[in-house]
PDB file of N, CA and C in Angstrom:
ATOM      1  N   UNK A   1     -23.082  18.818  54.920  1.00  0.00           N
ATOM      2  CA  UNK A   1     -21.885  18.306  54.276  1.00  0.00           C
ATOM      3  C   UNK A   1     -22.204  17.064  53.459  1.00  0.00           C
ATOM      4  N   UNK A   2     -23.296  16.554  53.706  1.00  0.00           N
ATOM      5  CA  UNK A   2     -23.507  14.871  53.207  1.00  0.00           C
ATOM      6  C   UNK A   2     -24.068  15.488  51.614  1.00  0.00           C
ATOM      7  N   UNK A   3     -25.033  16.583  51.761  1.00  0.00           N
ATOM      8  CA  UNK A   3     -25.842  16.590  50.277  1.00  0.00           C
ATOM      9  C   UNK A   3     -24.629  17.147  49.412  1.00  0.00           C
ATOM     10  N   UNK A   4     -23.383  18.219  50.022  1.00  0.00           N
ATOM     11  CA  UNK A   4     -22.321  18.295  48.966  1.00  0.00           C
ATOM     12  C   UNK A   4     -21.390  16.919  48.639  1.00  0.00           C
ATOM     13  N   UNK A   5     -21.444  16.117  49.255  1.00  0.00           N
ATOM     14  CA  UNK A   5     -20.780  14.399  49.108  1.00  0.00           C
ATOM     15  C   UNK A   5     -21.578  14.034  47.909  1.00  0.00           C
ATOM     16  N   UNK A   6     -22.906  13.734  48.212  1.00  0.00           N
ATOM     17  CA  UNK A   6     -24.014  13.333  47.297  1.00  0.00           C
ATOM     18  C   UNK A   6     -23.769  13.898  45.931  1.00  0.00           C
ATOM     19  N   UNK A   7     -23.853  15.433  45.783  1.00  0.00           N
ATOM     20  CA  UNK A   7     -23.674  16.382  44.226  1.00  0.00           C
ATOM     21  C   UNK A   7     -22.367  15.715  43.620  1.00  0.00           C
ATOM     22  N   UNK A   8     -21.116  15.699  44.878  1.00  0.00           N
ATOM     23  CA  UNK A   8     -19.787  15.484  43.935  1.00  0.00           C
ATOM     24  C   UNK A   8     -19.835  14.419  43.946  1.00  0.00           C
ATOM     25  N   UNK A   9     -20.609  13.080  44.217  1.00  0.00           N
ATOM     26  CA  UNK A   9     -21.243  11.755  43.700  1.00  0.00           C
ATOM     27  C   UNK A   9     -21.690  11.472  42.526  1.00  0.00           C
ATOM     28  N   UNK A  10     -22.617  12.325  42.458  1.00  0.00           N
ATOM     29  CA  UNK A  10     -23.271  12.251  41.341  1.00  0.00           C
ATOM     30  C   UNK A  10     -22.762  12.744  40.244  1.00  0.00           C
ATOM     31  N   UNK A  11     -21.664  14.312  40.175  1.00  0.00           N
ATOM     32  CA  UNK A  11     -20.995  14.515  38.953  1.00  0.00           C
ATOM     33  C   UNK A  11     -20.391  13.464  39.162  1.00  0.00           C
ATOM     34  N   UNK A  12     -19.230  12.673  39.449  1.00  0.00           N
ATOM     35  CA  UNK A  12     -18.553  12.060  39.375  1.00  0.00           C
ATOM     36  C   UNK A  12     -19.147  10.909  38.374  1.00  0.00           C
ATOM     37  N   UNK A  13     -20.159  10.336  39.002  1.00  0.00           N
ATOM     38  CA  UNK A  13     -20.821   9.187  38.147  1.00  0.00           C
ATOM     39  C   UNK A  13     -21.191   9.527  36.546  1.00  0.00           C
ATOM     40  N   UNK A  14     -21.886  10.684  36.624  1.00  0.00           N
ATOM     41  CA  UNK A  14     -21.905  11.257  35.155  1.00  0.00           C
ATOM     42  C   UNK A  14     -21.188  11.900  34.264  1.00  0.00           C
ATOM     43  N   UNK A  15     -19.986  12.117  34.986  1.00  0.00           N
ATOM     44  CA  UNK A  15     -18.643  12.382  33.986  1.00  0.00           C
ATOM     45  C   UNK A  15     -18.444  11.134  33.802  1.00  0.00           C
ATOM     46  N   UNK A  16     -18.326  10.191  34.655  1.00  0.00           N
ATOM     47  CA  UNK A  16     -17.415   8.535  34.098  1.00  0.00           C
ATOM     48  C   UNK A  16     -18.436   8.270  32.665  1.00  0.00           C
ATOM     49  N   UNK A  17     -20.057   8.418  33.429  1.00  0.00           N
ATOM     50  CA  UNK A  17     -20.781   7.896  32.170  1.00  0.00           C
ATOM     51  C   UNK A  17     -20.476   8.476  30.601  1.00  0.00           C
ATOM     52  N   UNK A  18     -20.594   9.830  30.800  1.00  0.00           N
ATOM     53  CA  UNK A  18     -20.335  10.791  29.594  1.00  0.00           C
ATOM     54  C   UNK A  18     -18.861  10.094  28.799  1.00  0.00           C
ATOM     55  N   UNK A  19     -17.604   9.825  29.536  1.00  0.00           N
ATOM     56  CA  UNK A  19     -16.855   9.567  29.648  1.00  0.00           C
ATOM     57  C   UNK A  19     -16.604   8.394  28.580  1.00  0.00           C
ATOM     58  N   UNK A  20     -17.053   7.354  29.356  1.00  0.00           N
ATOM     59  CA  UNK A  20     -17.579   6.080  29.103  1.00  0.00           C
ATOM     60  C   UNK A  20     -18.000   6.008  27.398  1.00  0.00           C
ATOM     61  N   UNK A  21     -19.313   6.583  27.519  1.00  0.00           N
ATOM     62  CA  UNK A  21     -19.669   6.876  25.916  1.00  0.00           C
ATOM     63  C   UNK A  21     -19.458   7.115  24.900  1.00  0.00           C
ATOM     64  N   UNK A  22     -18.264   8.069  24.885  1.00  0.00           N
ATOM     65  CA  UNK A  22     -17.747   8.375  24.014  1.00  0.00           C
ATOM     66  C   UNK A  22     -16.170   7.224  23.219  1.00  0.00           C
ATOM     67  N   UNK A  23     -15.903   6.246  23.832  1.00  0.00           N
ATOM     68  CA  UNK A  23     -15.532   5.333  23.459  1.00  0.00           C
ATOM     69  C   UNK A  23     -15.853   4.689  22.041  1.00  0.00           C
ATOM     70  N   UNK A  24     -15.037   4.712  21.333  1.00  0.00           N
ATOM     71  CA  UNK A  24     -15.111   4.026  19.704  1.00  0.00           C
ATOM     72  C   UNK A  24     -15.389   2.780  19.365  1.00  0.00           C
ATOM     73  N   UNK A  25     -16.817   1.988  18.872  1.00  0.00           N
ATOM     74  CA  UNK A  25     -16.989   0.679  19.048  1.00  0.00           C
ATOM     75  C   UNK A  25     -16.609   0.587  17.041  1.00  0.00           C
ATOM     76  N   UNK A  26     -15.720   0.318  16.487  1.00  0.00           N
ATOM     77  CA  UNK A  26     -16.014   0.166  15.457  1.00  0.00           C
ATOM     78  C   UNK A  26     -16.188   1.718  14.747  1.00  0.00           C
ATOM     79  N   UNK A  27     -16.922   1.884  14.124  1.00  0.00           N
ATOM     80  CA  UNK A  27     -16.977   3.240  13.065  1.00  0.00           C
ATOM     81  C   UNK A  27     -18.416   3.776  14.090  1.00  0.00           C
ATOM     82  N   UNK A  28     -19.077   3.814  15.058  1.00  0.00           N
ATOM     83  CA  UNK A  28     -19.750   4.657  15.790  1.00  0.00           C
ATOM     84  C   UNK A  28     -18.997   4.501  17.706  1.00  0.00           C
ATOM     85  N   UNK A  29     -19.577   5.446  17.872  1.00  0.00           N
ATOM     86  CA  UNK A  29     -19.486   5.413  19.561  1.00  0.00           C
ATOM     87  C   UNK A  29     -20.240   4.843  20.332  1.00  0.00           C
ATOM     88  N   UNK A  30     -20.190   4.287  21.264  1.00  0.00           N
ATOM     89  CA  UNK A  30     -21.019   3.912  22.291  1.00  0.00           C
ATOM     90  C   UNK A  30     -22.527   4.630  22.791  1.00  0.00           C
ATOM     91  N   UNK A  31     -22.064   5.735  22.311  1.00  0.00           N
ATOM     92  CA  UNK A  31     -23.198   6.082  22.670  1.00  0.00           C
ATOM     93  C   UNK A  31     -24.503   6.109  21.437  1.00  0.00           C
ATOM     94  N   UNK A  32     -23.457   6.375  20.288  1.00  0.00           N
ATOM     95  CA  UNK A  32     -24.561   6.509  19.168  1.00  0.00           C
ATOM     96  C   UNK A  32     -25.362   4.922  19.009  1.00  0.00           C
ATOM     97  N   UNK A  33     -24.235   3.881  19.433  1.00  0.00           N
ATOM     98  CA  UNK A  33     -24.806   2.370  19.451  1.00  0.00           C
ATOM     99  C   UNK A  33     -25.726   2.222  20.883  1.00  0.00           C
ATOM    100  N   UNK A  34     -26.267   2.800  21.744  1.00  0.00           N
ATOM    101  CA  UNK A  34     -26.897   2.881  22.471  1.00  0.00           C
ATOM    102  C   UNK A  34     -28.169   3.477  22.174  1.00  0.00           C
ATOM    103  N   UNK A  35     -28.400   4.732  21.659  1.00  0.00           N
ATOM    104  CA  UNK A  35     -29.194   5.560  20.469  1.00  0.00           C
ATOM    105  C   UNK A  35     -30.221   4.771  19.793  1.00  0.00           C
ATOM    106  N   UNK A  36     -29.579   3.997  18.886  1.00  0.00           N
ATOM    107  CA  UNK A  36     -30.001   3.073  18.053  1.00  0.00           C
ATOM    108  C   UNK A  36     -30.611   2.042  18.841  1.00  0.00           C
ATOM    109  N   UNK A  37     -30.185   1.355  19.328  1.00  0.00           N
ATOM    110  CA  UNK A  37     -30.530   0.650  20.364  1.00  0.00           C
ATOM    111  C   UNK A  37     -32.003   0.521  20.399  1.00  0.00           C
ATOM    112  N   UNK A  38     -31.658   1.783  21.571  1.00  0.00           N
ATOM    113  CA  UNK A  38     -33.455   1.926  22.005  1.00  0.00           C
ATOM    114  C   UNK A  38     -34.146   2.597  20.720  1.00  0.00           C
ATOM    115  N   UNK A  39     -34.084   3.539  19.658  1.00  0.00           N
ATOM    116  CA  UNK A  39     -34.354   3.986  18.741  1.00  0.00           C
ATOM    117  C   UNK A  39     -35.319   2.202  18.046  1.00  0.00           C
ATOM    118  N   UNK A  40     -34.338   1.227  18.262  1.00  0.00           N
ATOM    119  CA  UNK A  40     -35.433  -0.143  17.347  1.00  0.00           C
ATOM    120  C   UNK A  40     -35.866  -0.892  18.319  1.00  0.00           C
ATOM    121  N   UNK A  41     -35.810  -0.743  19.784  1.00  0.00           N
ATOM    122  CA  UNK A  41     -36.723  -1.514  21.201  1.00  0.00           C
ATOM    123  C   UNK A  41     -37.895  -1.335  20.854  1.00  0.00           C
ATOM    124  N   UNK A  42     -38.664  -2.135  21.050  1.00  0.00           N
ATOM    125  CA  UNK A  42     -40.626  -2.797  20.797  1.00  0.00           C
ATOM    126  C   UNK A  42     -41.185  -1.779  22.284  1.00  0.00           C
ATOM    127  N   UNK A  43     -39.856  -1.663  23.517  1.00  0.00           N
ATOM    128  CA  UNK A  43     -40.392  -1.219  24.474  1.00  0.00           C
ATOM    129  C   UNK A  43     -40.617   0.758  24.467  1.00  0.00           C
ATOM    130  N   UNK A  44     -39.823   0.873  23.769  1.00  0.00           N
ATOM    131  CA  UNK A  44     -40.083   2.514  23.115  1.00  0.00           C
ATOM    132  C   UNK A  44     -41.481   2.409  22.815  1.00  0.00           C
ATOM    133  N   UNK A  45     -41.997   1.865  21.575  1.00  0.00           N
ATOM    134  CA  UNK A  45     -43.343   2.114  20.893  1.00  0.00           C
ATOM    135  C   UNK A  45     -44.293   1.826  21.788  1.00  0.00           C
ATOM    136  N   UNK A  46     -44.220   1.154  22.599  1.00  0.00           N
ATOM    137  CA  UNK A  46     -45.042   0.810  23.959  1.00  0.00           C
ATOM    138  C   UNK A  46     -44.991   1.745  24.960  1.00  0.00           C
ATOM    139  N   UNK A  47     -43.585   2.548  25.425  1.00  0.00           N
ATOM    140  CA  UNK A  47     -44.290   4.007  26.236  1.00  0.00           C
ATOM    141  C   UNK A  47     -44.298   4.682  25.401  1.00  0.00           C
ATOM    142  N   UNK A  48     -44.162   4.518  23.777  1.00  0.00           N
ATOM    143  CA  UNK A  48     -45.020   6.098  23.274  1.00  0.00           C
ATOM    144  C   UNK A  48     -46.057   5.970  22.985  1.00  0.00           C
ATOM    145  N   UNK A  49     -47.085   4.989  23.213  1.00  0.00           N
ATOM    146  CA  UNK A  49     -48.633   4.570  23.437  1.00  0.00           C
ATOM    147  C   UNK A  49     -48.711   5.317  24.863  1.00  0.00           C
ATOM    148  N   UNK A  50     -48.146   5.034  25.847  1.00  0.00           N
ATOM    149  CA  UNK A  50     -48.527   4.950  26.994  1.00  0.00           C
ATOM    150  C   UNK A  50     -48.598   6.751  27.034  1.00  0.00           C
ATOM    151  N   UNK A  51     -47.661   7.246  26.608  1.00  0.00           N
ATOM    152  CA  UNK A  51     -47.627   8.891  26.945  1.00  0.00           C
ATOM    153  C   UNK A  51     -48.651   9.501  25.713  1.00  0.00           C
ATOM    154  N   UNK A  52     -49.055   8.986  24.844  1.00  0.00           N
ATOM    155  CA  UNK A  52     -50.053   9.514  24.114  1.00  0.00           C
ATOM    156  C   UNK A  52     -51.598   9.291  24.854  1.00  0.00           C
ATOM    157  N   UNK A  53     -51.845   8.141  25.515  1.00  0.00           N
ATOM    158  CA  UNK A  53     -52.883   8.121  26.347  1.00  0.00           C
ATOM    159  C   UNK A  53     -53.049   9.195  27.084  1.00  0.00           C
ATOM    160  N   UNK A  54     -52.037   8.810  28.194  1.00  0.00           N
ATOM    161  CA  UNK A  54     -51.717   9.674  28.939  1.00  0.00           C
ATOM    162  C   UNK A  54     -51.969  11.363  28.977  1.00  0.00           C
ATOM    163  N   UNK A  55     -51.481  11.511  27.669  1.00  0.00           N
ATOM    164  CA  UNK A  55     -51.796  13.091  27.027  1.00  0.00           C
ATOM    165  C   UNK A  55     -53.299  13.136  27.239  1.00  0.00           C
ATOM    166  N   UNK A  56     -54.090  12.185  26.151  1.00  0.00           N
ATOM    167  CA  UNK A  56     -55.229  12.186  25.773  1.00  0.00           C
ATOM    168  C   UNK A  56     -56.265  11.993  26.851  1.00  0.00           C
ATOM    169  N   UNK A  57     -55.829  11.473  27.961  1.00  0.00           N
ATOM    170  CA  UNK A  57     -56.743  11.547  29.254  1.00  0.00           C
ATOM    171  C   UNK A  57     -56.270  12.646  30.383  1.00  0.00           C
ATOM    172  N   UNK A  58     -55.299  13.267  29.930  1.00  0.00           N
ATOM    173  CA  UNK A  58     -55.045  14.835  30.564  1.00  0.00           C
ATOM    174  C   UNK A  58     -55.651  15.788  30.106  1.00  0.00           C
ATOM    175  N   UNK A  59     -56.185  15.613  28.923  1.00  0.00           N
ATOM    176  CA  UNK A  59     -56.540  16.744  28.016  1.00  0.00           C
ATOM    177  C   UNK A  59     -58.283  16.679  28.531  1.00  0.00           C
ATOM    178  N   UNK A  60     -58.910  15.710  28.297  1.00  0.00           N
ATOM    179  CA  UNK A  60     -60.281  15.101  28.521  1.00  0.00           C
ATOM    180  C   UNK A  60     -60.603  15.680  30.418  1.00  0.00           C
ATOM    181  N   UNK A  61     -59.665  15.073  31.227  1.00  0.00           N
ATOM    182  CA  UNK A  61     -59.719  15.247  32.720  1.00  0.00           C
ATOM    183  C   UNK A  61     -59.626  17.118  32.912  1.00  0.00           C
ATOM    184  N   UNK A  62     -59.138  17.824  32.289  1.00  0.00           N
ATOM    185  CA  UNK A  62     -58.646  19.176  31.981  1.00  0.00           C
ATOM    186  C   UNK A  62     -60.154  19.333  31.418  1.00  0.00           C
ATOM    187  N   UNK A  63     -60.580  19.338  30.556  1.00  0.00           N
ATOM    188  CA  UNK A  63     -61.738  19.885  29.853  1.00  0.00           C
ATOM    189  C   UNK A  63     -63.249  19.559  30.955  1.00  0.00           C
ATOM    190  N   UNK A  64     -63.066  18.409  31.323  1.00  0.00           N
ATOM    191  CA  UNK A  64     -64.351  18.082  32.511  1.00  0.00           C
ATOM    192  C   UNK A  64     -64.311  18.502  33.257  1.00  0.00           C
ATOM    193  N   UNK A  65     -63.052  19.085  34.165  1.00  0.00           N
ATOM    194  CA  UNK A  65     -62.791  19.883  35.422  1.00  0.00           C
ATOM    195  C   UNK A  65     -63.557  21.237  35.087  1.00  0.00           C
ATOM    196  N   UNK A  66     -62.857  21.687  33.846  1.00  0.00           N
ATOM    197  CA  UNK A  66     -63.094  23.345  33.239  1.00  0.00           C
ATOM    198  C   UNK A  66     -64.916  23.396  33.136  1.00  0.00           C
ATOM    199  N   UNK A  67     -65.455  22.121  32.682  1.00  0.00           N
ATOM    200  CA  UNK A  67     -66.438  22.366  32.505  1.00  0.00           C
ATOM    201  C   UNK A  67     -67.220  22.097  33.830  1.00  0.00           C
ATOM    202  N   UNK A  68     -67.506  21.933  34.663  1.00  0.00           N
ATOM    203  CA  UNK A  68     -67.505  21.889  36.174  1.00  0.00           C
ATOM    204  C   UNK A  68     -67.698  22.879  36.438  1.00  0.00           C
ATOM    205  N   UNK A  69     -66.361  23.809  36.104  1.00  0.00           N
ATOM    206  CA  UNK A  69     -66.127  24.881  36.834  1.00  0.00           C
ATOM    207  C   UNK A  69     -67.497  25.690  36.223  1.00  0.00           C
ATOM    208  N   UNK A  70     -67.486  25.854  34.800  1.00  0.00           N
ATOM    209  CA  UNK A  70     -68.047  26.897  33.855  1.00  0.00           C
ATOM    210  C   UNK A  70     -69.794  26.813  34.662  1.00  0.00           C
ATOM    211  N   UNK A  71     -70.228  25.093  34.956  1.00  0.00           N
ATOM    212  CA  UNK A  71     -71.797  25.132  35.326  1.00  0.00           C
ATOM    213  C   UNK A  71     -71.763  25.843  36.496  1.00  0.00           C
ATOM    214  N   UNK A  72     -70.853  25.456  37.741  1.00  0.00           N
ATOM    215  CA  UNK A  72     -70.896  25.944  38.911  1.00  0.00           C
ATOM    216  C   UNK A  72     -71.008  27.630  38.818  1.00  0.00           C
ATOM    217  N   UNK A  73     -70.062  27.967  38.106  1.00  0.00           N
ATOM    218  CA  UNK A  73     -70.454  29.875  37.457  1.00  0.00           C
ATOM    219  C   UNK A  73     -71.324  30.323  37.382  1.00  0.00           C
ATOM    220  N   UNK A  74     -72.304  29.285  35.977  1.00  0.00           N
ATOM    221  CA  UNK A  74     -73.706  29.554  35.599  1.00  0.00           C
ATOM    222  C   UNK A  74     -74.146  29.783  36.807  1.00  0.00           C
ATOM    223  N   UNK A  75     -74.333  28.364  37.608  1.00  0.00           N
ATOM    224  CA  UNK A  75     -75.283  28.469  38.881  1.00  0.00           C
ATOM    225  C   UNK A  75     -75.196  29.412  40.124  1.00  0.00           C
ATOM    226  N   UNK A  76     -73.984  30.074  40.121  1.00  0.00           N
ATOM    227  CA  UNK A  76     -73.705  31.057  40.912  1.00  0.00           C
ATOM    228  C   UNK A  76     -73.799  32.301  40.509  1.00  0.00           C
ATOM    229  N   UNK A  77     -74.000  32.464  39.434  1.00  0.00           N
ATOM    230  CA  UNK A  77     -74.540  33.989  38.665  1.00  0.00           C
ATOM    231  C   UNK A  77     -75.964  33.780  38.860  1.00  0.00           C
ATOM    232  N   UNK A  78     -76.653  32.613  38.846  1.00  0.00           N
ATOM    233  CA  UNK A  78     -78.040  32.696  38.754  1.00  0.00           C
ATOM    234  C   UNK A  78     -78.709  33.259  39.882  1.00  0.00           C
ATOM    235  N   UNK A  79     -77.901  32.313  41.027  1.00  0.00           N
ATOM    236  CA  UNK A  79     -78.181  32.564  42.599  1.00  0.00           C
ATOM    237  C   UNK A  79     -78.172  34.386  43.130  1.00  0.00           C
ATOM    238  N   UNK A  80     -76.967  34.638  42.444  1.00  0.00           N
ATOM    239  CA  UNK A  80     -76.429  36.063  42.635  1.00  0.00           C
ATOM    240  C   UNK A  80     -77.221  37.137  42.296  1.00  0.00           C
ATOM    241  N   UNK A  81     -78.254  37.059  41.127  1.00  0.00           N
ATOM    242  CA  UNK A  81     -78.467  38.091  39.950  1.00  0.00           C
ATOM    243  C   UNK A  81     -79.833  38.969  40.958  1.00  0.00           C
ATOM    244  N   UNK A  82     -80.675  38.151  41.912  1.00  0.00           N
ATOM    245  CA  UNK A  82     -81.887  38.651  42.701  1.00  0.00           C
ATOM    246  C   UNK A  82     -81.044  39.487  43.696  1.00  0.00           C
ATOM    247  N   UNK A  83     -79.988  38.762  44.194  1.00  0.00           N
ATOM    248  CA  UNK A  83     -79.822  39.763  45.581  1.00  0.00           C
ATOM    249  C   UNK A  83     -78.921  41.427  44.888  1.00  0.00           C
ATOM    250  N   UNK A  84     -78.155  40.871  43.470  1.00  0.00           N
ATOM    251  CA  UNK A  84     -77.367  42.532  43.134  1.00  0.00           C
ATOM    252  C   UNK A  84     -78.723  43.504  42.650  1.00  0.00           C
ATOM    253  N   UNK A  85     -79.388  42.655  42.537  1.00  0.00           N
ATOM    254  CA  UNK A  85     -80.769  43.500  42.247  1.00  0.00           C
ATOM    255  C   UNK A  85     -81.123  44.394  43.493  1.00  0.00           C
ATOM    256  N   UNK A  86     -81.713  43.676  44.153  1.00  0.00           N
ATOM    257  CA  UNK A  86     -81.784  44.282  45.375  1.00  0.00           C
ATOM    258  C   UNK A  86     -80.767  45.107  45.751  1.00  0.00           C
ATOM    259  N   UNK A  87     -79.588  44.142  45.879  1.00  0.00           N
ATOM    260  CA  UNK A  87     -78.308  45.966  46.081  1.00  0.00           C
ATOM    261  C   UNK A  87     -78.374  46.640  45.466  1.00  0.00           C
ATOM    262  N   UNK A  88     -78.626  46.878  44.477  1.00  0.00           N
ATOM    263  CA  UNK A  88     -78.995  47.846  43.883  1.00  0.00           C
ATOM    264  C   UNK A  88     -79.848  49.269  43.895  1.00  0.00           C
ATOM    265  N   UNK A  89     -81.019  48.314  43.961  1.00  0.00           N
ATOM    266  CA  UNK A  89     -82.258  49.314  44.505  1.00  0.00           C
ATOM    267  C   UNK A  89     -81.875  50.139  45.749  1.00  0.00           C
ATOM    268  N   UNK A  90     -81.490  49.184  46.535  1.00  0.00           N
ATOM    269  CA  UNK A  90     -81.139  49.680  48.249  1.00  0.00           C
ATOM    270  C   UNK A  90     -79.973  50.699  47.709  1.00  0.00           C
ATOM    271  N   UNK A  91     -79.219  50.665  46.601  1.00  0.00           N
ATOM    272  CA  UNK A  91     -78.456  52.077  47.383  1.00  0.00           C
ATOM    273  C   UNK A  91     -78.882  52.749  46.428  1.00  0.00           C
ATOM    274  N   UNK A  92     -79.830  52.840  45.204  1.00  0.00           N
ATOM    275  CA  UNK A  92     -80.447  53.755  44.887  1.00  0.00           C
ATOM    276  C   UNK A  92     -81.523  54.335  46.010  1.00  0.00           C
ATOM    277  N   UNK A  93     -82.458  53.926  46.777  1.00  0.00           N
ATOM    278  CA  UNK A  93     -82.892  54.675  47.104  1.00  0.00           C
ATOM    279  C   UNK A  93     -81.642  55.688  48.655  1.00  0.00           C
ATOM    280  N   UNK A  94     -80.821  54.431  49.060  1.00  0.00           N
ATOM    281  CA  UNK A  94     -80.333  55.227  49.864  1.00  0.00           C
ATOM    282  C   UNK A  94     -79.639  56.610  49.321  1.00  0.00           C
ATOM    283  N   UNK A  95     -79.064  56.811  47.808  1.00  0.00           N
ATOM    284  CA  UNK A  95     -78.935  58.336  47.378  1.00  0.00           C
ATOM    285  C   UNK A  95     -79.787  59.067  47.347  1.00  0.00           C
ATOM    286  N   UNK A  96     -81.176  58.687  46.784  1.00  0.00           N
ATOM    287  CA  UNK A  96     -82.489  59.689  47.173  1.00  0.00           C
ATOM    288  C   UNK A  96     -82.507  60.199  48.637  1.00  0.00           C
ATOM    289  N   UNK A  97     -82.391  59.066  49.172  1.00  0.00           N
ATOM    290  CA  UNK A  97     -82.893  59.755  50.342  1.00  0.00           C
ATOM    291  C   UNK A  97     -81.134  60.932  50.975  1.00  0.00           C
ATOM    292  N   UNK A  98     -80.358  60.445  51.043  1.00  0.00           N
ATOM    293  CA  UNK A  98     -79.262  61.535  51.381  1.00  0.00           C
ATOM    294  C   UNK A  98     -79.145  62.136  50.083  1.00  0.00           C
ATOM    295  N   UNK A  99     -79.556  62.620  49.422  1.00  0.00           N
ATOM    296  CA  UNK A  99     -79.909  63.874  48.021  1.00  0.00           C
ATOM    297  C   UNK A  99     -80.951  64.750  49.210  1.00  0.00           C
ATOM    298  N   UNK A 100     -81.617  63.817  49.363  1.00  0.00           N
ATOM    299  CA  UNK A 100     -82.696  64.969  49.751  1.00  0.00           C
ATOM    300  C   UNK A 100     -82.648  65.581  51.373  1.00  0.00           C
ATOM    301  N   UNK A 101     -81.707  64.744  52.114  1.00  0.00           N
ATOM    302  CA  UNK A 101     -81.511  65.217  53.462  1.00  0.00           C
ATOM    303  C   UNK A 101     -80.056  66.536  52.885  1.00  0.00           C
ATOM    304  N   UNK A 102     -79.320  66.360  52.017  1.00  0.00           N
ATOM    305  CA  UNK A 102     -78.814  67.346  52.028  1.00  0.00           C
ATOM    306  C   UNK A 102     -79.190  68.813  51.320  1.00  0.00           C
ATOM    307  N   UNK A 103     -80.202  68.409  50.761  1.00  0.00           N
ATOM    308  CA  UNK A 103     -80.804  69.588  49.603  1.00  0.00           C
ATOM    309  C   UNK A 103     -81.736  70.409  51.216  1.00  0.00           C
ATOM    310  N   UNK A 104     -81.998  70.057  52.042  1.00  0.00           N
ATOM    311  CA  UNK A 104     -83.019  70.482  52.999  1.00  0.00           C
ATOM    312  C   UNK A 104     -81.988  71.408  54.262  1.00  0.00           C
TER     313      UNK A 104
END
């Protein structure tokens, strides 16, 4: 019962806000003068540095992981390539030999 209290809390608060905004300051609304606002804040251009980093060391951390992965591959195909050999052989000859126990 408390988290449905909480939801009709929270619409409540964001209808008043919505609400709120739309109020006429002059020839724009509150909200469009809010817009603007942050649209000319120094602190905008400062997290859109921060999320372009951000990008740019996701992208870098993403590519070093991938490439990690790609050597560990190499090195596990390398490890791999003697023993499918061997499986190999082993069930070639094991068809020779049941070819020839059934031909008899």
């Amino acid at each position: 019962m408390g988290d449905m209290f909480f939801v009709a809390k929270c619409f409540a608060l964001t209808l008043f806000v919505v609400i709120v905004l739309q109020i006429k300051m002059g020839s724009q609304t509150l909200e469009s003068h809010t817009v603007d606002w942050i649209h000319r804040s120094g602190f905008i251009h400062q997290l859109q540095d921060v999320a372009e980093g951000a990008v740019k060391a996701g992208k870098k951390g993403s590519s070093e992981v991938a490439s990690l992965f790609e050597d560990s591959k190499d090195e596990i195909a390398a490890q791999t390539e003697e023993p499918m050999e061997a499986s190999r052989a082993w069930i070639k000859t094991k068809h020779r030999w049941v070819k020839q126990k059934a031909a008899e």
